[in-house]
N, C-alpha and C. Protein backbone atom coordinates (compact mmCIF):
# COMPACT_ATOMS: atom_id res chain seq x y z
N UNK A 1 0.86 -1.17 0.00
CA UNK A 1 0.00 0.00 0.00
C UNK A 1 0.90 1.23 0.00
N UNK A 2 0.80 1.72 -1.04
CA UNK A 2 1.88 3.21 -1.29
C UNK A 2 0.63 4.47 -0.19
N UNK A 3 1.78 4.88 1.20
CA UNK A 3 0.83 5.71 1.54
C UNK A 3 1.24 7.11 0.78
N UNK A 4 2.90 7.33 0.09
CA UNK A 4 2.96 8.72 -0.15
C UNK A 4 2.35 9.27 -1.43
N UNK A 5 1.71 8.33 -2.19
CA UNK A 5 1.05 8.71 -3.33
C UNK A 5 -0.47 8.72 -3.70
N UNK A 6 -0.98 8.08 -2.57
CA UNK A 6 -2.49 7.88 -2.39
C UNK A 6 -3.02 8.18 -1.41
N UNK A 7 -3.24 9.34 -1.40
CA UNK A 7 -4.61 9.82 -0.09
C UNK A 7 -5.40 8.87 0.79
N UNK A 8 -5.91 7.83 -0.17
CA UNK A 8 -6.95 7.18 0.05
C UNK A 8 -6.27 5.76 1.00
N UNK A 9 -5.17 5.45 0.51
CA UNK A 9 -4.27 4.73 1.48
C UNK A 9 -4.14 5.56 2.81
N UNK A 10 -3.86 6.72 2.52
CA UNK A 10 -3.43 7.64 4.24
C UNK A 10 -4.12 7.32 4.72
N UNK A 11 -5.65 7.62 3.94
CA UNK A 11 -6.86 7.50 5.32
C UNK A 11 -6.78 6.02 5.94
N UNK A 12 -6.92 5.08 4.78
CA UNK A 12 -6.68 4.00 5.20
C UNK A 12 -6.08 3.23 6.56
N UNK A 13 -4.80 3.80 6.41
CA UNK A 13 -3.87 3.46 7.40
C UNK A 13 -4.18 4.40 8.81
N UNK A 14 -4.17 5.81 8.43
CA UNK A 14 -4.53 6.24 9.77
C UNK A 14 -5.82 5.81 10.53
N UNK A 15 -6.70 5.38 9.80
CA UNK A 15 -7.97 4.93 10.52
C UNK A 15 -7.12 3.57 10.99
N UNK A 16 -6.68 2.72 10.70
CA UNK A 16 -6.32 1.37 11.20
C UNK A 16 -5.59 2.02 12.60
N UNK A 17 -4.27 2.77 12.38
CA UNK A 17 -3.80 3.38 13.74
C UNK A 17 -5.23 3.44 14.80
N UNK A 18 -5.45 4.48 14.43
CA UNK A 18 -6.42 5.31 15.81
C UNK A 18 -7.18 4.18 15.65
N UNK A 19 -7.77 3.05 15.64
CA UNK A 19 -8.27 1.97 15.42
C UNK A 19 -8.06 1.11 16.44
N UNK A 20 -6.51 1.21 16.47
CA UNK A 20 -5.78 0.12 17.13
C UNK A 20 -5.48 0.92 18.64
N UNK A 21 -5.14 1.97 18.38
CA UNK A 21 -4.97 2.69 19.34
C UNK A 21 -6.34 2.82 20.31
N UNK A 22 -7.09 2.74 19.90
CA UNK A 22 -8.31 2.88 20.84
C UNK A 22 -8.88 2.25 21.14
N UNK A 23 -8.16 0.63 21.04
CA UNK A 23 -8.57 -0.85 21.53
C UNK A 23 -7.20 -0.81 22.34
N UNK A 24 -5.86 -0.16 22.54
CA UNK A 24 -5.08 -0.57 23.60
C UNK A 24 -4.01 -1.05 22.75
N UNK A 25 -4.00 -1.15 21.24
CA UNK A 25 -2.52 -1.79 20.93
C UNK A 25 -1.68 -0.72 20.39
N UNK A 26 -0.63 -1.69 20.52
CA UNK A 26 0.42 -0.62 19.16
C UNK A 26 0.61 -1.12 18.18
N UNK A 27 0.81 -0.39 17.58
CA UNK A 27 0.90 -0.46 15.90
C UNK A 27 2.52 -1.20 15.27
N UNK A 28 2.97 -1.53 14.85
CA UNK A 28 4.32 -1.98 13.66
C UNK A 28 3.98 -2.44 12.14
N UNK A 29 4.26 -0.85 11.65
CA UNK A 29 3.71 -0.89 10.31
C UNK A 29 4.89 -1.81 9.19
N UNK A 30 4.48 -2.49 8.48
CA UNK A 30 5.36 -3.61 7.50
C UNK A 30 5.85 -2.98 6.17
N UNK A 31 6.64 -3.13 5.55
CA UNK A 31 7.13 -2.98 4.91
C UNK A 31 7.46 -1.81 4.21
N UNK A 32 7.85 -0.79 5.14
CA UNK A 32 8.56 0.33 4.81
C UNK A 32 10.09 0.54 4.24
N UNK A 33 9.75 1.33 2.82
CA UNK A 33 10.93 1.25 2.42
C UNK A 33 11.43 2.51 1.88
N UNK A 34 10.58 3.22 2.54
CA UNK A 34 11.05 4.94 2.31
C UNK A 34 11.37 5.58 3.07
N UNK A 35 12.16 7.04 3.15
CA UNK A 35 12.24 7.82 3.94
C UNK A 35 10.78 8.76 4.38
N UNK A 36 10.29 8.91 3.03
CA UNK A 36 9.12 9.33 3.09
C UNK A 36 7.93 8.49 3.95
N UNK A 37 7.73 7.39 3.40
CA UNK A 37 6.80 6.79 4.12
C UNK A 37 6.98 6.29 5.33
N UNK A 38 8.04 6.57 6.38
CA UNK A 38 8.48 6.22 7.89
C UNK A 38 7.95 7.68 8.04
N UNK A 39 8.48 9.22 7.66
CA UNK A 39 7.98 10.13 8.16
C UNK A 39 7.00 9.81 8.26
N UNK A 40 5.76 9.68 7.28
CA UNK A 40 4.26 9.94 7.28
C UNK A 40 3.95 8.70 8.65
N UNK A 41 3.81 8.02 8.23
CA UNK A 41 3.82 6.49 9.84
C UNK A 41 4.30 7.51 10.91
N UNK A 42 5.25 8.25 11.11
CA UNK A 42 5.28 9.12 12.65
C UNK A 42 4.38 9.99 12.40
N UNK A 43 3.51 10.84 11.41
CA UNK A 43 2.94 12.15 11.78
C UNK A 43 1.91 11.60 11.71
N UNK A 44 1.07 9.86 11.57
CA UNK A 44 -0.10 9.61 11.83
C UNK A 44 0.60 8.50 13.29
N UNK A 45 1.23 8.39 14.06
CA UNK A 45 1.22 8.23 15.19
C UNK A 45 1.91 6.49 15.53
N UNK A 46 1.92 6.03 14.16
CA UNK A 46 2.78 4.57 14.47
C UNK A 46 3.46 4.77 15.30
N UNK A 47 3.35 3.42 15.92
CA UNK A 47 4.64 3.15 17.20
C UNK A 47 5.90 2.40 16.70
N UNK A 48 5.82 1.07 15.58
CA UNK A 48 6.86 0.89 15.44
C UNK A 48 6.96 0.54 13.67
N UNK A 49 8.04 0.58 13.36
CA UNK A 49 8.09 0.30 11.71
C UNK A 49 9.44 -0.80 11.18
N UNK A 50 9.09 -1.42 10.41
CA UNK A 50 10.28 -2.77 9.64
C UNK A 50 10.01 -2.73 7.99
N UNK A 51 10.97 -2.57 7.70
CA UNK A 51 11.06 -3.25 6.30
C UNK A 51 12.20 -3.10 5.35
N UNK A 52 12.16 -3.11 3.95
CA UNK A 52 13.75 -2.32 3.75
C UNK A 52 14.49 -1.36 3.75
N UNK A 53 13.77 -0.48 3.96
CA UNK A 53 14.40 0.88 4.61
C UNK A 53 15.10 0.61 5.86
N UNK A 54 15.32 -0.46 6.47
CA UNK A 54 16.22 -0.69 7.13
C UNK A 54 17.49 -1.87 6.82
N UNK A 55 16.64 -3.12 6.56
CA UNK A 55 17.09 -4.13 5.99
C UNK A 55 16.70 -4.56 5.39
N UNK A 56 16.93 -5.76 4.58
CA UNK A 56 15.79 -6.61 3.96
C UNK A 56 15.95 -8.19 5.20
N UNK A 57 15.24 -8.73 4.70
CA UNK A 57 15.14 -10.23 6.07
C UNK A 57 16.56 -10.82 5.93
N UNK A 58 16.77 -11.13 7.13
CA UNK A 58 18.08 -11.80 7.25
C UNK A 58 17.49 -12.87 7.96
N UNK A 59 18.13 -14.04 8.10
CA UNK A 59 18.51 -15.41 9.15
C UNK A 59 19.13 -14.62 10.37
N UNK A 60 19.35 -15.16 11.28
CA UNK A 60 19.50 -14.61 12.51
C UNK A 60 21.05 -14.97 12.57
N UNK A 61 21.75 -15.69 12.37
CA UNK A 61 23.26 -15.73 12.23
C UNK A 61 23.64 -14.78 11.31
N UNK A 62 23.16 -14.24 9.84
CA UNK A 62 23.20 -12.75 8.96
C UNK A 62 23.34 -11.58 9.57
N UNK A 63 22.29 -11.32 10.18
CA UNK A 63 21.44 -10.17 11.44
C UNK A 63 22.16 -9.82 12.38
N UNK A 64 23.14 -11.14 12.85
CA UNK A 64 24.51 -10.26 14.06
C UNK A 64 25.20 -9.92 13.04
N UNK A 65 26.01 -10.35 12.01
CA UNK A 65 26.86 -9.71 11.02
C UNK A 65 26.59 -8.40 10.66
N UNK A 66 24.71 -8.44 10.06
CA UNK A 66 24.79 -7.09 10.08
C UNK A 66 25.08 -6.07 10.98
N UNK A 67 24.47 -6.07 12.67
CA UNK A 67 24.73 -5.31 12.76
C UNK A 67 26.03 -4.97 13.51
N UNK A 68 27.16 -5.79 13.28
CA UNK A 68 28.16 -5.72 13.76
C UNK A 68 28.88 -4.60 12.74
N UNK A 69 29.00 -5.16 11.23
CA UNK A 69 29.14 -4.45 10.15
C UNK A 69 28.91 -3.13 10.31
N UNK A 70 27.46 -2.61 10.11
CA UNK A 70 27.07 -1.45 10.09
C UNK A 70 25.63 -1.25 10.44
N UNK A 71 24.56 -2.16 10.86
CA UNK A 71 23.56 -2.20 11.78
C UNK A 71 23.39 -1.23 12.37
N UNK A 72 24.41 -0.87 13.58
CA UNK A 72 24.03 0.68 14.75
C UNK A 72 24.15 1.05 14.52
N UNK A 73 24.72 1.54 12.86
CA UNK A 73 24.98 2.70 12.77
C UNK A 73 23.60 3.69 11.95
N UNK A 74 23.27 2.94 11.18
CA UNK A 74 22.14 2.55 10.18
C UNK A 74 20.78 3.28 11.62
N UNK A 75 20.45 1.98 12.39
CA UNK A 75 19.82 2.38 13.26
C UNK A 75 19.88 3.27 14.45
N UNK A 76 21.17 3.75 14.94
CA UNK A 76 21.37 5.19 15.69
C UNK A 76 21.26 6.08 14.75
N UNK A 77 21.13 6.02 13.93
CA UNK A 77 20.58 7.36 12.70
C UNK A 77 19.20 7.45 12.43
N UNK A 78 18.59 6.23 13.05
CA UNK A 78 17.08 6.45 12.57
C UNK A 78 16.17 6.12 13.81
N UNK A 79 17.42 6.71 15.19
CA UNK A 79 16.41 6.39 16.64
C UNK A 79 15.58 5.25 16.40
N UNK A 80 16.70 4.61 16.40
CA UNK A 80 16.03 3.14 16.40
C UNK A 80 16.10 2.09 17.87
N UNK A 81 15.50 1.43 18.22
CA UNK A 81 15.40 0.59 19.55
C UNK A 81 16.30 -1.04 19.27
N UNK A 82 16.22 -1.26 20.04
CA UNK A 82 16.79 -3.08 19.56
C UNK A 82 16.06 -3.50 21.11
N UNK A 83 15.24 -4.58 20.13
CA UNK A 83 14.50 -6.06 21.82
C UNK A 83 15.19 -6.97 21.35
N UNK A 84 15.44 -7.78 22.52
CA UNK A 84 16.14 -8.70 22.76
C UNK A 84 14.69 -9.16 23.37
N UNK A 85 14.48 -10.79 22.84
CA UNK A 85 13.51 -11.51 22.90
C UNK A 85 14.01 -12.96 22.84
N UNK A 86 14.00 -14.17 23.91
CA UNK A 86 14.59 -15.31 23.76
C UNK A 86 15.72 -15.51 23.02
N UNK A 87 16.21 -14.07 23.42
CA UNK A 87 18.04 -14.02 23.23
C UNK A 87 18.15 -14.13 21.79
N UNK A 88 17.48 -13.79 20.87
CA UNK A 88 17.22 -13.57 19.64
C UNK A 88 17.60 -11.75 19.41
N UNK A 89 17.89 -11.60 18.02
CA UNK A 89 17.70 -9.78 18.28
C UNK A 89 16.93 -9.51 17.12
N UNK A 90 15.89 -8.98 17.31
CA UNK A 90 15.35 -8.16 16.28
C UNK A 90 15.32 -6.39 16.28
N UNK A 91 14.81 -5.96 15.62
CA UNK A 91 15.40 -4.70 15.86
C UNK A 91 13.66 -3.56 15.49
N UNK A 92 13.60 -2.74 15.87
CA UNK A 92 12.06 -1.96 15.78
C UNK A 92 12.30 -0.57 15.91
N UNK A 93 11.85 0.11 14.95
CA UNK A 93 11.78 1.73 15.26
C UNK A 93 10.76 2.39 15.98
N UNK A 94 11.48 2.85 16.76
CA UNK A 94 10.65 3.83 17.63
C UNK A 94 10.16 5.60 16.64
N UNK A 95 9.15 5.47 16.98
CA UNK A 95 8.61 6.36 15.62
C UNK A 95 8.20 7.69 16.92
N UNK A 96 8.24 7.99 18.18
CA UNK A 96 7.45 8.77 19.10
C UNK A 96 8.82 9.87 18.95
């Protein structure tokens, strides 16, 4: 769903936010691969965002390489968070 070229997607998505938001969840919008479309996801209120605008999918033995490589750096540029979950790492942007 292209939100920066279709209105009708914005609404889309922001109704799903405040949607979700007003049942108690948070949001992690999929497959972002713009600079543009992570802004718009923060000025309608997403909480978290993944896709290739950061990486594309790695295996989890890949995923330490990356971010040993250049990972933090990538993500301290884009106030990014890292969970640690059953000692696994995935990684989530904080969009607030």
């Amino acid at each position: 769903m292209d939100l920066t070229t279709n209105k009708n997607n914005e609404v889309i998505v922001r109704s799903t936010i405040d949607l979700a938001h007003n049942l108690g969840y948070q949001v992690i919008a999929e497959g972002v691969e713009t600079t543009e479309a992570l802004n718009l996801l923060k000025k309608l209120s997403c909480d978290c965002a993944q896709g290739y605008f950061f990486t594309p999918p790695l295996p989890a033995e890949k995923f330490e390489f990356w971010l040993q490589d250049n990972g933090w750096e990538i993500l301290s540029n884009a106030d990014s968070l890292t969970h640690f979950h059953n000692n696994m790492s995935a990684t989530k942007r904080d969009l607030n």
